[in-house]
Protein backbone atom coordinates (compact mmCIF):
# COMPACT_ATOMS: atom_id res chain seq x y z
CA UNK A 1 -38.84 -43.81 -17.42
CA UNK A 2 -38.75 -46.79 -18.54
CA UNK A 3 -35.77 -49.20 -19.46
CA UNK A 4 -35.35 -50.30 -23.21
CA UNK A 5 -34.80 -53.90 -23.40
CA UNK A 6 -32.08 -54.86 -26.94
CA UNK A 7 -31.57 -58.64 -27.84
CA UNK A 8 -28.45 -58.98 -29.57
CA UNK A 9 -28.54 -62.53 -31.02
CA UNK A 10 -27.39 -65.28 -33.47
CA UNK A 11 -30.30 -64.71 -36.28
CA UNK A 12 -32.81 -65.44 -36.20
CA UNK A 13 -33.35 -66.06 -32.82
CA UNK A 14 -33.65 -62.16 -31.48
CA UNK A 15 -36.24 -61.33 -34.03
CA UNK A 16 -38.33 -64.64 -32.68
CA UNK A 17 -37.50 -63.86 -29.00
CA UNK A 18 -39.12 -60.18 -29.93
CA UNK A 19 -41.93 -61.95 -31.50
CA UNK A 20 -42.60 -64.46 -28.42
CA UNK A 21 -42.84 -61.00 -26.35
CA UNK A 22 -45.40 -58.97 -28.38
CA UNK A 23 -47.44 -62.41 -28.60
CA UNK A 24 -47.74 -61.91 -25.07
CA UNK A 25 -47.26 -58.61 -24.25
CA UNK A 26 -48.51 -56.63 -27.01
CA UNK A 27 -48.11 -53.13 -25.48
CA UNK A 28 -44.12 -53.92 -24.96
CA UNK A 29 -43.19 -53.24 -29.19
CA UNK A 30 -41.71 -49.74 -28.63
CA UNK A 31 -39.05 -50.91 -25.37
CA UNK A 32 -37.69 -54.11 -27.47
CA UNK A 33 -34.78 -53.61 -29.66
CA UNK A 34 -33.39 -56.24 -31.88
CA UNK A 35 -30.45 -56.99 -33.90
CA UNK A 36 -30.02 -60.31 -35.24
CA UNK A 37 -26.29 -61.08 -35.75
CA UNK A 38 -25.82 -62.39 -39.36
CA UNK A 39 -23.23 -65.46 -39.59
CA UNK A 40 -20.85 -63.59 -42.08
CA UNK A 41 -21.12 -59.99 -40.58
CA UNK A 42 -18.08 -58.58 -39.61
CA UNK A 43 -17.72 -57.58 -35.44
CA UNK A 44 -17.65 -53.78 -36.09
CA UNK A 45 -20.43 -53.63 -38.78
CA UNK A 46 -22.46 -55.10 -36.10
CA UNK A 47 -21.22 -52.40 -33.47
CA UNK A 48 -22.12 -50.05 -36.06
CA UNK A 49 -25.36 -51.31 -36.59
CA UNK A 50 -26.19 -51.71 -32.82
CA UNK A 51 -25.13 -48.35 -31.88
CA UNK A 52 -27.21 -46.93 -34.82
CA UNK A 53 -30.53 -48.37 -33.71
CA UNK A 54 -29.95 -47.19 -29.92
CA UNK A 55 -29.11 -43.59 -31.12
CA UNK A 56 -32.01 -43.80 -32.81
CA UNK A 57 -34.02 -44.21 -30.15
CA UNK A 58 -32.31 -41.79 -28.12
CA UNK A 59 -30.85 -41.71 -24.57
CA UNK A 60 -32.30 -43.88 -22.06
CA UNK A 61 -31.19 -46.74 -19.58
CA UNK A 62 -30.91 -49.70 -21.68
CA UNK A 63 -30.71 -53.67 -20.91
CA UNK A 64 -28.81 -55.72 -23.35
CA UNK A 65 -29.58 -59.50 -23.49
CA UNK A 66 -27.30 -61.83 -25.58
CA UNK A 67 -27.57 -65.49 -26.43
CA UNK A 68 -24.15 -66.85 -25.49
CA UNK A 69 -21.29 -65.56 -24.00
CA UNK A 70 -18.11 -65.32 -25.69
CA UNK A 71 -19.41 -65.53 -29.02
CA UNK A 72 -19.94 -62.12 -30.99
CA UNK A 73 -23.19 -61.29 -29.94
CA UNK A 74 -21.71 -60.64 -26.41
CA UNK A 75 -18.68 -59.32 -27.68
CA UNK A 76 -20.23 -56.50 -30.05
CA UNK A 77 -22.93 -56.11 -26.60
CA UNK A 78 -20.17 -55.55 -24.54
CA UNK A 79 -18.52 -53.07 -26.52
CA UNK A 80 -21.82 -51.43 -26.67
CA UNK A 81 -22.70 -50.82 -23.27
CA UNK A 82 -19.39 -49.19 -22.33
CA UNK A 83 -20.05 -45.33 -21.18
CA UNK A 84 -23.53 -45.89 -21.33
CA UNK A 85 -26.07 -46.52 -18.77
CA UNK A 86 -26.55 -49.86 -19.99
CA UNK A 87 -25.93 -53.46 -18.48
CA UNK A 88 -25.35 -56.91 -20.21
CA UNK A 89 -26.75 -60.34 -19.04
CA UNK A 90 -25.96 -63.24 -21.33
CA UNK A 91 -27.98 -66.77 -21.96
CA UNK A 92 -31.30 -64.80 -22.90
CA UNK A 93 -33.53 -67.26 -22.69
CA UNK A 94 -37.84 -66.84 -23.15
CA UNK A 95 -38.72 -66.50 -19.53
CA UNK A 96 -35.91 -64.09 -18.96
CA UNK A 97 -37.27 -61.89 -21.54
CA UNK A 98 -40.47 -61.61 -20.04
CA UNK A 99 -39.37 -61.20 -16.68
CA UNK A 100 -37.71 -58.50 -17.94
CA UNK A 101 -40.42 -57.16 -20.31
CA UNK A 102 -42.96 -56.76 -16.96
CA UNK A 103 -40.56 -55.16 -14.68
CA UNK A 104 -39.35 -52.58 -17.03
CA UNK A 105 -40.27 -49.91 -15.34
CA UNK A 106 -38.26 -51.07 -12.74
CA UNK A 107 -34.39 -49.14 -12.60
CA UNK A 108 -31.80 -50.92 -14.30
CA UNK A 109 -29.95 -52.19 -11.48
CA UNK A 110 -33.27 -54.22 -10.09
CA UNK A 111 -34.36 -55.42 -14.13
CA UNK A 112 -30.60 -56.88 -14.32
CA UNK A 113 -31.73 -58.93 -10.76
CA UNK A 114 -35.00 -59.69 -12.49
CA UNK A 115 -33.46 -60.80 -15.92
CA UNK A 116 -31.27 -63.45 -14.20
CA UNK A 117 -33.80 -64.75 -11.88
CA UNK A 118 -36.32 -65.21 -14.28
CA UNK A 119 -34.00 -66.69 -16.43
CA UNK A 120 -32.72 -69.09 -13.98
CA UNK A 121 -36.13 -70.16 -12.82
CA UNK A 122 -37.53 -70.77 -16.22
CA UNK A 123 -34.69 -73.76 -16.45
CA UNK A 124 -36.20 -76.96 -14.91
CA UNK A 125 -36.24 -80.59 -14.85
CA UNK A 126 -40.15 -81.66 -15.30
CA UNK A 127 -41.35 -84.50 -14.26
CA UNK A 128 -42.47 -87.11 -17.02
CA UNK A 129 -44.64 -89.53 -14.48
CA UNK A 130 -47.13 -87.03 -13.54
CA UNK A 131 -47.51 -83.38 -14.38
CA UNK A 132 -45.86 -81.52 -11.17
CA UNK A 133 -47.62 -80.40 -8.21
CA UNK A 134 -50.54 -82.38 -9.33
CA UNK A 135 -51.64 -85.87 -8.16
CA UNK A 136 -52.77 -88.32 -10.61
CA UNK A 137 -56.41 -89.29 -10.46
CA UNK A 138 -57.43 -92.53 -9.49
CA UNK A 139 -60.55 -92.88 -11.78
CA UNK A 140 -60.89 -93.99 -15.47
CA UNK A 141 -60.10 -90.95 -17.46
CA UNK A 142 -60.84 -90.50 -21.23
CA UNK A 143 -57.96 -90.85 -23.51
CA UNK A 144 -58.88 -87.21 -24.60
CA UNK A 145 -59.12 -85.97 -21.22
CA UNK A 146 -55.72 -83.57 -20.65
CA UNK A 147 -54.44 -82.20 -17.66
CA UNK A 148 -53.59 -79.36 -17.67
């Protein structure tokens, strides 16, 4: 079986992150869940709301991914995933996302592992001198020549 993913986000950022997804993995549209968290919506409407689209989906192990913590995306998620078989990583970021995405047919447990690792490696310092790992080439190059 495999694990439904559910952004819970500032909007309109989990409806974008969804769209980044299905741009690259089309097939994925049924196992991501979004709910973009309107600035004047009230904590419990946004429960409400969030429960409502996972019981509409029915029962099945569920990863929640929320932009920041502390702020009421993560609180409504956290309220969310209590009694459920559900976990909660915060600071959903794109490579997170779809780390998560290709591995989720992986148990929940092991996607949570996933989520953070692929978050955490998609966050790095790149190097404006020279693209990294590559050497620059001693030779005239065209102005229109890219490296890629």
């Amino acid at each position: 079986m495999s694990t439904r993913i559910f952004i819970i986000a500032h909007a309109p950022l989990a409806h974008a992150l969804r769209e980044c997804a299905l741009h690259v993995f089309p097939d994925c549209a049924a196992s991501v869940l979004v709910l973009d968290v309107q600035p004047q919506a009230a904590p419990e409407d946004t429960l409400a709301q969030a429960r409502n689209q996972l019981a509409a989906q029915g029962e099945a192990p569920t990863l929640v991914l929320t932009d920041v913590f502390g702020a009421t995306p993560c609180n409504v998620a956290q309220r969310l995933v209590e009694g459920r078989q559900a976990r909660l990583v915060t600071g959903v970021n794109l490579p997170m996302l779809l780390r998560t995405v290709c591995y989720r047919a992986e148990p929940l447990d092991a996607l949570v592992q996933r989520a953070v690792v692929g978050g955490t490696q998609g966050v790095m310092q790149v190097a404006v001198t020279a693209p990294q790992n590559q050497t620059t080439r001693t030779h005239d190059q065209d102005q229109h020549d890219h490296q890629q």
